[in-house]
PDB file of N, CA and C in Angstrom:
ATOM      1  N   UNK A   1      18.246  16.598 -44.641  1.00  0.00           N
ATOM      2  CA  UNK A   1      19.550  15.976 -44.634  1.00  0.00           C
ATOM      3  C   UNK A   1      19.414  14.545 -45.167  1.00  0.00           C
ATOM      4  N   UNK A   2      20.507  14.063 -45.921  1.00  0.00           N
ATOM      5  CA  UNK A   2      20.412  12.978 -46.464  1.00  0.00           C
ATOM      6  C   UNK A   2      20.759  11.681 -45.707  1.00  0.00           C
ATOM      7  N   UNK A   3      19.932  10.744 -45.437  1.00  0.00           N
ATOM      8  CA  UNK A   3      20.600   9.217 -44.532  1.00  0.00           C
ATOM      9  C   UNK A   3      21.958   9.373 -44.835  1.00  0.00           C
ATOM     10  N   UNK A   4      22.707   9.173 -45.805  1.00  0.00           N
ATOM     11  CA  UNK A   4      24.128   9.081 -45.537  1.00  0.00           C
ATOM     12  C   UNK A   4      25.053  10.235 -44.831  1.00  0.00           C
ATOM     13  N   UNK A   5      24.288  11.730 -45.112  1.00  0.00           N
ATOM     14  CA  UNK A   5      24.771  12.109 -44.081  1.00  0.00           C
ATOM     15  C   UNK A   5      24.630  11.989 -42.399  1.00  0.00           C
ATOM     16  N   UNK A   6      23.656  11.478 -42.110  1.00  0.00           N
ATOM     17  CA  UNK A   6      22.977  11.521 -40.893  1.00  0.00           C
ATOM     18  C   UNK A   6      24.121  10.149 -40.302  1.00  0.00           C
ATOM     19  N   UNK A   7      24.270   9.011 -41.272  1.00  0.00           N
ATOM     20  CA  UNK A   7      25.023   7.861 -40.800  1.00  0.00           C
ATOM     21  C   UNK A   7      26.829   8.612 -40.419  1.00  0.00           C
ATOM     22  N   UNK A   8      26.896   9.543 -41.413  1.00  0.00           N
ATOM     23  CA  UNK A   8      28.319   9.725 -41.354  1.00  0.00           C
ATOM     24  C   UNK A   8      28.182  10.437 -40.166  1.00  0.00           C
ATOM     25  N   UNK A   9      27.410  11.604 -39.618  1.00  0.00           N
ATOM     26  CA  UNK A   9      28.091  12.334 -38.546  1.00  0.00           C
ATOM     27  C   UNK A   9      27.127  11.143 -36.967  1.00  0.00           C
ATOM     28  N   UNK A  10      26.364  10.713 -37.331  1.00  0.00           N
ATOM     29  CA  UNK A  10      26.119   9.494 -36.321  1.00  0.00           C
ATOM     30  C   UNK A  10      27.605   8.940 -35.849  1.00  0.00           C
ATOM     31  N   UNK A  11      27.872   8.320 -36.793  1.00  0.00           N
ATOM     32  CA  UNK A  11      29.299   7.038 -36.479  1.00  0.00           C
ATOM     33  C   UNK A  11      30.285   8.358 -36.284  1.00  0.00           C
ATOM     34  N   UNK A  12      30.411   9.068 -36.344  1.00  0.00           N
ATOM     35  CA  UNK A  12      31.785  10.582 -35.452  1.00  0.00           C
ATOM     36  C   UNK A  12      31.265  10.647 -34.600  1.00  0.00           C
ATOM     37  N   UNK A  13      30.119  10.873 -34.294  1.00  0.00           N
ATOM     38  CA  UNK A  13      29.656  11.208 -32.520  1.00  0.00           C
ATOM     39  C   UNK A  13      29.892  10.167 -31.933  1.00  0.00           C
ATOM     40  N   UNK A  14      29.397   8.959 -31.894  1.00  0.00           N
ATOM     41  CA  UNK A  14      29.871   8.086 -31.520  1.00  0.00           C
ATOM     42  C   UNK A  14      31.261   7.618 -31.170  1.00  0.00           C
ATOM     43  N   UNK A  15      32.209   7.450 -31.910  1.00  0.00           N
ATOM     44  CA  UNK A  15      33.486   7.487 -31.873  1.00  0.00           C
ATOM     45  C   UNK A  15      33.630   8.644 -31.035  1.00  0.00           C
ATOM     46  N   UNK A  16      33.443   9.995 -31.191  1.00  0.00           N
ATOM     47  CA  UNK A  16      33.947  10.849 -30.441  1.00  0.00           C
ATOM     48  C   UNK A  16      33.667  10.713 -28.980  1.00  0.00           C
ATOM     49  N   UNK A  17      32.463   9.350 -28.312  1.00  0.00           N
ATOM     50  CA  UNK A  17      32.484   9.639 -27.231  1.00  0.00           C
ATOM     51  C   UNK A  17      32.855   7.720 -26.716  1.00  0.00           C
ATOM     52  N   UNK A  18      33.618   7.302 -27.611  1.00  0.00           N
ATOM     53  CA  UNK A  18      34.424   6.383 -26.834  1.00  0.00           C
ATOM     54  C   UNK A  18      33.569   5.235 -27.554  1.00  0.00           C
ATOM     55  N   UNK A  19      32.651   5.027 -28.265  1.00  0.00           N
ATOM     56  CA  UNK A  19      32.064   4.037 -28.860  1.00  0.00           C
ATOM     57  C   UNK A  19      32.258   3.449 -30.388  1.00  0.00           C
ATOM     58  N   UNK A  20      31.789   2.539 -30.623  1.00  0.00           N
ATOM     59  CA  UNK A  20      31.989   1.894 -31.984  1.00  0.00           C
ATOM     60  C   UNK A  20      30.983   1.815 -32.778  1.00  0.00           C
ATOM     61  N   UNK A  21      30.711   2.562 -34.084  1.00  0.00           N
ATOM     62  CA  UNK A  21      29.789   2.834 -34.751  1.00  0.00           C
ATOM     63  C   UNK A  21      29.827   1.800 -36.129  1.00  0.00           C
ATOM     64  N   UNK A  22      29.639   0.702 -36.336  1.00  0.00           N
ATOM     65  CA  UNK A  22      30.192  -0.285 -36.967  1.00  0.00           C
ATOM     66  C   UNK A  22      28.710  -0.705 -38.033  1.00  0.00           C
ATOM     67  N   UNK A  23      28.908   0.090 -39.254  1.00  0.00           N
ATOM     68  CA  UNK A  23      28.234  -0.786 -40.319  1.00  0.00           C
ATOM     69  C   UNK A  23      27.395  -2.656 -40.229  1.00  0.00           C
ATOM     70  N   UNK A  24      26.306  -2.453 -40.082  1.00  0.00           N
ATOM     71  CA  UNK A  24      25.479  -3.854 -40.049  1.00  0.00           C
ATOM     72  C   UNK A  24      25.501  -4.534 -41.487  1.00  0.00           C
ATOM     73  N   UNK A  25      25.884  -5.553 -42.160  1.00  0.00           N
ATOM     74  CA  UNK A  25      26.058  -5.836 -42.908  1.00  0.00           C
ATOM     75  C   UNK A  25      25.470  -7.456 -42.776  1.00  0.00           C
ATOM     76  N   UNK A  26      24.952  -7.940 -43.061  1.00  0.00           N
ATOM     77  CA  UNK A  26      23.988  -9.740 -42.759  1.00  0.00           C
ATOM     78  C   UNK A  26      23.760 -10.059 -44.202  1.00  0.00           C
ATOM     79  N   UNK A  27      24.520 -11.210 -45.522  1.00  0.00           N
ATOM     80  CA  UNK A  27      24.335 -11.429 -46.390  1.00  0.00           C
ATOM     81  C   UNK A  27      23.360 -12.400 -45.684  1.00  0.00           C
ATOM     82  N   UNK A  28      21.805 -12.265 -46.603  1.00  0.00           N
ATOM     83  CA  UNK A  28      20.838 -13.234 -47.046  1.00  0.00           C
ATOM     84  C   UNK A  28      20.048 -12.881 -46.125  1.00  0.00           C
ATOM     85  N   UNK A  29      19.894 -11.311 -45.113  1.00  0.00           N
ATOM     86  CA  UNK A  29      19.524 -11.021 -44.371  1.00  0.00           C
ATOM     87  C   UNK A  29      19.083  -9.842 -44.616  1.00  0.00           C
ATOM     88  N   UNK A  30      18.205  -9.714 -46.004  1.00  0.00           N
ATOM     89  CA  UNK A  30      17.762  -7.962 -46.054  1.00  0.00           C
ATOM     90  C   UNK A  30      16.846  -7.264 -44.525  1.00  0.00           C
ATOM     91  N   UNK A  31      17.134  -6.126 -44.986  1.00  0.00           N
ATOM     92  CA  UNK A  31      16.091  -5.028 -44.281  1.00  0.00           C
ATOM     93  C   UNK A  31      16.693  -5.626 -42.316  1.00  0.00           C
ATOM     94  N   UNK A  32      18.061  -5.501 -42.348  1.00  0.00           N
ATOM     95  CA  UNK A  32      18.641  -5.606 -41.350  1.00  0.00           C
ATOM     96  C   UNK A  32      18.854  -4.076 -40.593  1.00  0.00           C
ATOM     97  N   UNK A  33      19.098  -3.682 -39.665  1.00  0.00           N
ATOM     98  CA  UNK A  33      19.460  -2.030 -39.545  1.00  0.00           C
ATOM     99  C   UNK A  33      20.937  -1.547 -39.830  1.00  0.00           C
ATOM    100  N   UNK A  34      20.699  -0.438 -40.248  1.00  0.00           N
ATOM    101  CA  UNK A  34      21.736   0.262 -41.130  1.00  0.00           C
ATOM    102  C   UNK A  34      23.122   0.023 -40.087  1.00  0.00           C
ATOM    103  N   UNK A  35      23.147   0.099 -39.128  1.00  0.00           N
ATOM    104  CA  UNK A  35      24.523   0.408 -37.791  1.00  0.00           C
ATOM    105  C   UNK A  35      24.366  -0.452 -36.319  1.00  0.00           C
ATOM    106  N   UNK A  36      25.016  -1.025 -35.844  1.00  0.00           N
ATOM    107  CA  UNK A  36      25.474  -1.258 -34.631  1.00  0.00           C
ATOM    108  C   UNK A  36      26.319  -0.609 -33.854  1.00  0.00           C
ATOM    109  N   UNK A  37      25.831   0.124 -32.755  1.00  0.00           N
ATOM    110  CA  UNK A  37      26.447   0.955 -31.783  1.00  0.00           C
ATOM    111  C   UNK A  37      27.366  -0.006 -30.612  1.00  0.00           C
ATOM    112  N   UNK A  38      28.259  -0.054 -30.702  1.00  0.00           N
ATOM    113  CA  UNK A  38      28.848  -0.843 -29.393  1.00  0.00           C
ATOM    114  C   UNK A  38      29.173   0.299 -28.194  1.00  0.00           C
ATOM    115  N   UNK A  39      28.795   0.411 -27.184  1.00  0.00           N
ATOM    116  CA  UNK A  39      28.641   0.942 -25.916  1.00  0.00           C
ATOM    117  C   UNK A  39      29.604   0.920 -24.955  1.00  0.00           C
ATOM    118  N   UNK A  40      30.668   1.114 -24.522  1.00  0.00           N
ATOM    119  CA  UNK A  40      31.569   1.271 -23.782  1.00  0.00           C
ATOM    120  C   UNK A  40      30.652   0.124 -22.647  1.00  0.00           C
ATOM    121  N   UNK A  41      31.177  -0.876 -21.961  1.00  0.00           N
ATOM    122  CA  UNK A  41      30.376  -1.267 -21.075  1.00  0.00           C
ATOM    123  C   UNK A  41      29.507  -2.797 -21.713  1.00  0.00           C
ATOM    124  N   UNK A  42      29.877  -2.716 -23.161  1.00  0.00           N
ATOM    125  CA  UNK A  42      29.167  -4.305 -23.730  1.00  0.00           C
ATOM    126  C   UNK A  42      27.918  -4.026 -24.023  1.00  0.00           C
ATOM    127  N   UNK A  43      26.973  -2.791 -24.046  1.00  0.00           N
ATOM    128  CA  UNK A  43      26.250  -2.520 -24.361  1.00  0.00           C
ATOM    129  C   UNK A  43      26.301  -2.572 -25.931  1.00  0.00           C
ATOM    130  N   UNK A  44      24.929  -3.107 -26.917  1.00  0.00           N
ATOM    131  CA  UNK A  44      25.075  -2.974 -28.458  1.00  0.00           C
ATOM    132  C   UNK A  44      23.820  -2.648 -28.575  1.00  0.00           C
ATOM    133  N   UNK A  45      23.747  -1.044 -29.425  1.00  0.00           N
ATOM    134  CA  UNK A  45      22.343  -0.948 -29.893  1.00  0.00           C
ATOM    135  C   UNK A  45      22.457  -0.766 -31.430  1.00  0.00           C
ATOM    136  N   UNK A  46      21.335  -1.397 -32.004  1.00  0.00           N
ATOM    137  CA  UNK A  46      20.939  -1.519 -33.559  1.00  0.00           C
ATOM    138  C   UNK A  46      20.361  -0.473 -34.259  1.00  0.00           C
ATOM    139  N   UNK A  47      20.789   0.321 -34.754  1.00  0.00           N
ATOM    140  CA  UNK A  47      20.115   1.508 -34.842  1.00  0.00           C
ATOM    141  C   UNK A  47      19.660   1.319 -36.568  1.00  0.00           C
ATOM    142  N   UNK A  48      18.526   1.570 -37.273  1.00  0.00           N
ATOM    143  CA  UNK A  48      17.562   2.162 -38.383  1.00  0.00           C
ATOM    144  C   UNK A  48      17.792   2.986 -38.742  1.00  0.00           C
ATOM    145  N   UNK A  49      18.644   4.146 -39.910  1.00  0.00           N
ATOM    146  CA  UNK A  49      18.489   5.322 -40.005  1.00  0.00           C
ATOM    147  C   UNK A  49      17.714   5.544 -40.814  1.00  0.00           C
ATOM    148  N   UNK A  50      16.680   6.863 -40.982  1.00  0.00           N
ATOM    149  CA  UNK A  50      16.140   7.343 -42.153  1.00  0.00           C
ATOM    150  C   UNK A  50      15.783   8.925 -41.877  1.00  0.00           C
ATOM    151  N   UNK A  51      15.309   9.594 -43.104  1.00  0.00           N
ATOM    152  CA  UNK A  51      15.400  10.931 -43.019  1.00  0.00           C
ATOM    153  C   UNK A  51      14.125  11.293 -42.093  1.00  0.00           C
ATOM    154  N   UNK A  52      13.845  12.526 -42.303  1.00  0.00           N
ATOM    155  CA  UNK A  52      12.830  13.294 -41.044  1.00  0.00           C
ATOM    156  C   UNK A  52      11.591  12.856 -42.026  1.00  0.00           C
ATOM    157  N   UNK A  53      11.355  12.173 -43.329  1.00  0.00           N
ATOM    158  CA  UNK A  53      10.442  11.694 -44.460  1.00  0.00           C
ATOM    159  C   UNK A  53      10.628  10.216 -44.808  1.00  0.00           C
ATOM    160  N   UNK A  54      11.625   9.591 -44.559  1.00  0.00           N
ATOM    161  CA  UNK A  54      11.921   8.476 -44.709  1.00  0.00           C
ATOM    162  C   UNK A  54      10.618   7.733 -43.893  1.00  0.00           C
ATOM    163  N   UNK A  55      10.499   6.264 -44.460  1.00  0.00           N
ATOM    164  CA  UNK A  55       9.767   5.109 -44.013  1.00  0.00           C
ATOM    165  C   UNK A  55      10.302   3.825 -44.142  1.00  0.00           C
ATOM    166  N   UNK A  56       9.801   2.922 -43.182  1.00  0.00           N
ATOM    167  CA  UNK A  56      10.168   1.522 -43.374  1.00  0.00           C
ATOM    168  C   UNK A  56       9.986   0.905 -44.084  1.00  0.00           C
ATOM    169  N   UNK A  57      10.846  -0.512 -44.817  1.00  0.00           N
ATOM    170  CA  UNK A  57       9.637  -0.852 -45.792  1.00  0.00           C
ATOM    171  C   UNK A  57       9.542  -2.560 -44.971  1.00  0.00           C
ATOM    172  N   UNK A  58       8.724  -2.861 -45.583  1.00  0.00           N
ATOM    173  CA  UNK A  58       7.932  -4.201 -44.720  1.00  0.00           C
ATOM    174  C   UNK A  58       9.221  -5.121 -44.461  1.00  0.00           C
ATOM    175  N   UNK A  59      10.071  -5.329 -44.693  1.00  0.00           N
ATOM    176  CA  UNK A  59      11.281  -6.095 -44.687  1.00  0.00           C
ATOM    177  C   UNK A  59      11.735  -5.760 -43.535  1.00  0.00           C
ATOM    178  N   UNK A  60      12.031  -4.660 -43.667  1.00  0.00           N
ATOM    179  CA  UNK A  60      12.588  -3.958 -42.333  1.00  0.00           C
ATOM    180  C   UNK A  60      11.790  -3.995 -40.991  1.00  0.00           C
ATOM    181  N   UNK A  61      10.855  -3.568 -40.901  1.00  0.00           N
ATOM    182  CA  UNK A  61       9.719  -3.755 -39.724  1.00  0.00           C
ATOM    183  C   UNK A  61       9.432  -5.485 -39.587  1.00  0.00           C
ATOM    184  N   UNK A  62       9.711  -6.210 -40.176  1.00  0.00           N
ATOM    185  CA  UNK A  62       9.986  -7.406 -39.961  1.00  0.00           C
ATOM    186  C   UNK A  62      11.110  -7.750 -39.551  1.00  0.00           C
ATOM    187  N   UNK A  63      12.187  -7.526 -39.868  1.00  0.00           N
ATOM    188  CA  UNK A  63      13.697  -7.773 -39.120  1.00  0.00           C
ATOM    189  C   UNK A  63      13.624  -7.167 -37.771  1.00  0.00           C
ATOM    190  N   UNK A  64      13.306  -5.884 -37.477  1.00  0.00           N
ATOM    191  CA  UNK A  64      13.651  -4.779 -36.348  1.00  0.00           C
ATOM    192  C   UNK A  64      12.468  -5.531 -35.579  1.00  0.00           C
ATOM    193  N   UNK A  65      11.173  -6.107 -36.041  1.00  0.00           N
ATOM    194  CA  UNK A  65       9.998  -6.918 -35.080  1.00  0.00           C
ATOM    195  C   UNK A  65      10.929  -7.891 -34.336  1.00  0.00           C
ATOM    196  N   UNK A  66      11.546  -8.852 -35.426  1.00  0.00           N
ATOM    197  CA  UNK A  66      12.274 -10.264 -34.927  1.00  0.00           C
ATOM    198  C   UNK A  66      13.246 -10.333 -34.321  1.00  0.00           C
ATOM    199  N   UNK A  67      14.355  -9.105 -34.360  1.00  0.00           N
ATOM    200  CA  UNK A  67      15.093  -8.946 -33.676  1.00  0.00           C
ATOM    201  C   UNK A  67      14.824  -8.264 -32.176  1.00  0.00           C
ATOM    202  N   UNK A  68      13.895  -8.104 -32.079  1.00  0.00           N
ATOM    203  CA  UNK A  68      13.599  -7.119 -30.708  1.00  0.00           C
ATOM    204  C   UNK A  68      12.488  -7.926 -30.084  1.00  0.00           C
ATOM    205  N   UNK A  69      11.792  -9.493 -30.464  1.00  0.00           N
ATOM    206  CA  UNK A  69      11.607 -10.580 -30.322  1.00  0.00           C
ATOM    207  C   UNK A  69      12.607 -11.063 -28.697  1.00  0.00           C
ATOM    208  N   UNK A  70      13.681 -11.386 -29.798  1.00  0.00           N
ATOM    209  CA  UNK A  70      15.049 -12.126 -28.744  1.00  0.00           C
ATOM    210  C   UNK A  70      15.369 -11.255 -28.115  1.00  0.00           C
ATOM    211  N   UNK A  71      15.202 -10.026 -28.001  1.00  0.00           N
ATOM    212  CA  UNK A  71      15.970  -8.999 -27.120  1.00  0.00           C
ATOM    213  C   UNK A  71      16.885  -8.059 -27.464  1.00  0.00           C
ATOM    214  N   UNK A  72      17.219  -8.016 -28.763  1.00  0.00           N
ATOM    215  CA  UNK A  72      17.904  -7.002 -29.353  1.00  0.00           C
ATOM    216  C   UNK A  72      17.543  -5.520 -28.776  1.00  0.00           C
ATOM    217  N   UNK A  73      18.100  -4.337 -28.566  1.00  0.00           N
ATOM    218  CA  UNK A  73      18.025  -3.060 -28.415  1.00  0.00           C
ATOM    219  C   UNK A  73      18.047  -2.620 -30.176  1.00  0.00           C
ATOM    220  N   UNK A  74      16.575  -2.016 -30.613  1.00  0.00           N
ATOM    221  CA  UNK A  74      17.034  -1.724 -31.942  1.00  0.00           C
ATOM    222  C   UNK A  74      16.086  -0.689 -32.011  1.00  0.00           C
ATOM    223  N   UNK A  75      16.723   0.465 -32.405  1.00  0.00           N
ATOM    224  CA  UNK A  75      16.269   1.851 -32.784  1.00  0.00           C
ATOM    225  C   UNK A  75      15.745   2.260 -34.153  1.00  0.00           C
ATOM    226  N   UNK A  76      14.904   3.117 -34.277  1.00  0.00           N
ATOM    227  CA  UNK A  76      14.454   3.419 -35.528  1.00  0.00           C
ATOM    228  C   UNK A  76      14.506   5.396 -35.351  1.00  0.00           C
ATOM    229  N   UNK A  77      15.627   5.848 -36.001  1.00  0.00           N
ATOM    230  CA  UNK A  77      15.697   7.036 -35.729  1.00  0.00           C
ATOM    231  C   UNK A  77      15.442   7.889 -37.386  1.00  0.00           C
ATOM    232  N   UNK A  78      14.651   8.998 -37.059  1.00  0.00           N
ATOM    233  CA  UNK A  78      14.142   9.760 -37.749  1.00  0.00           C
ATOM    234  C   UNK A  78      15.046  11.159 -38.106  1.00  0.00           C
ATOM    235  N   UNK A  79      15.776  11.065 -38.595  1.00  0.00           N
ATOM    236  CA  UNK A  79      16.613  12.148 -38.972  1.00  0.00           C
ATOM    237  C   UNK A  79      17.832  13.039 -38.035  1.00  0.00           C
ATOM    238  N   UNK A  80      18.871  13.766 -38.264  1.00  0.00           N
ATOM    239  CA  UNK A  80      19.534  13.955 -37.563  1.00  0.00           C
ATOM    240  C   UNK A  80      19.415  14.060 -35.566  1.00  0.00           C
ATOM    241  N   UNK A  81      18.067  15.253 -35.612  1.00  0.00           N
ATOM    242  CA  UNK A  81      17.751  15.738 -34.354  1.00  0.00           C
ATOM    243  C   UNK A  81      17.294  14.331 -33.448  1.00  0.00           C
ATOM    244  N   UNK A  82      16.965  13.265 -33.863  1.00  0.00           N
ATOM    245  CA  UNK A  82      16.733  12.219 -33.488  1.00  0.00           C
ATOM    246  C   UNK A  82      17.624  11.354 -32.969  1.00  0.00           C
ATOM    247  N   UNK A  83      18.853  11.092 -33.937  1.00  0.00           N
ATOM    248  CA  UNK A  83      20.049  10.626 -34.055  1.00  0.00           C
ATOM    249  C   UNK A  83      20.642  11.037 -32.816  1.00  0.00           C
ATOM    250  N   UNK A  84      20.347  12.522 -32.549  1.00  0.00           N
ATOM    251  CA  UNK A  84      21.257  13.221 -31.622  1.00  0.00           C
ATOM    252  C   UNK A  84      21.037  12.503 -30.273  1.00  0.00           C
ATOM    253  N   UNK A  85      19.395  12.621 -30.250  1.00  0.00           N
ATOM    254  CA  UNK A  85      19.055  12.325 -29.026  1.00  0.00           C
ATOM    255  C   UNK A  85      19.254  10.969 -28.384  1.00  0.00           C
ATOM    256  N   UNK A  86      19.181  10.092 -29.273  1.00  0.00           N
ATOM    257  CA  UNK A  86      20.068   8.471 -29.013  1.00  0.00           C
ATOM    258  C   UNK A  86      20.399   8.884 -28.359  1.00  0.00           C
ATOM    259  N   UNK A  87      22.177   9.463 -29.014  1.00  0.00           N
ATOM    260  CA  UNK A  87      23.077   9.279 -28.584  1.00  0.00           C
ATOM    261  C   UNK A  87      23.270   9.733 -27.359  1.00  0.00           C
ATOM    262  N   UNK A  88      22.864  10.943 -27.166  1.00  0.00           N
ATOM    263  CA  UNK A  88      22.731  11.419 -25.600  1.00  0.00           C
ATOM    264  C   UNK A  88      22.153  10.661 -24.702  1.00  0.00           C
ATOM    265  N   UNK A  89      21.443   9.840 -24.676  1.00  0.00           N
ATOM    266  CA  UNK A  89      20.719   8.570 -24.325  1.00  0.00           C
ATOM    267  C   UNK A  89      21.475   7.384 -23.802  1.00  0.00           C
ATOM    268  N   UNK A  90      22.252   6.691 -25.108  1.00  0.00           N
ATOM    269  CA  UNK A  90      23.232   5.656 -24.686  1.00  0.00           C
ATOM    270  C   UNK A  90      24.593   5.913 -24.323  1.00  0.00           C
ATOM    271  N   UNK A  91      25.121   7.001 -25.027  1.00  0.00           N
ATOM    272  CA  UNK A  91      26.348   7.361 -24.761  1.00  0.00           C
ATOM    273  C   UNK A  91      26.276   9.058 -24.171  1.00  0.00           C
ATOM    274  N   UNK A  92      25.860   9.271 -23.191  1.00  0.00           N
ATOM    275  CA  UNK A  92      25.758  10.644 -23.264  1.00  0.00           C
ATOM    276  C   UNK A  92      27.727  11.157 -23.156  1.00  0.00           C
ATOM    277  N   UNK A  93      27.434  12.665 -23.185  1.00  0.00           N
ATOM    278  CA  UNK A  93      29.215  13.212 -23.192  1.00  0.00           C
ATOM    279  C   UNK A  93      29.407  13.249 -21.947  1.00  0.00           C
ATOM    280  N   UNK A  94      30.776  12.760 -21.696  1.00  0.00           N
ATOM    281  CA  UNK A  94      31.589  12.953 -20.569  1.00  0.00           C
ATOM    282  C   UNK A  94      31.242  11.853 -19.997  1.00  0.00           C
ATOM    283  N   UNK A  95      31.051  10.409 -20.197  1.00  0.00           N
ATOM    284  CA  UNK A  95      30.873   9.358 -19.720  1.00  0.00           C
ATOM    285  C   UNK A  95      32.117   8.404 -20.682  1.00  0.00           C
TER     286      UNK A  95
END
């Protein structure tokens, strides 16, 4: 499955269980993570997507290091079945 699909049905699950799946976007800030999860409750996790083959590249493992430094919650998920399991994690259903 392709990262953009994995982002698109990510950010629907999400939404579908009451959360905000909101594009990370940081000009002058490469290798930031792909999504911010907002959590019913003020909870925000940073989530990484890439395929079940995908890798980091040094930019990135440097941002996701520095941000999880200060305390950031930031995920590095490996393809859909991964994705899933987050979510069941932070947002499980029926919460």
């Amino acid at each position: 499955m392709l990262e953009k699909e994995i982002e698109r049905r990510m950010k629907r699950a999400v939404e579908e269980r009451g959360g905000m799946c909101c594009k990370f976007v940081s000009p002058g800030n490469p290798g930031v993570p792909d999504r911010m999860i907002l959590i019913p409750g003020g909870r925000i996790v940073f989530v990484e997507l890439k395929t079940e083959t995908g890798r980091l590249a040094k930019i990135q493992e440097w941002q996701i290091s520095e941000m999880r430094k200060r305390g950031a919650d930031v995920r590095v998920v490996w393809g859909w079945s991964d994705a899933a399991d987050l979510l069941d994690e932070v947002i499980p259903v029926g919460v």
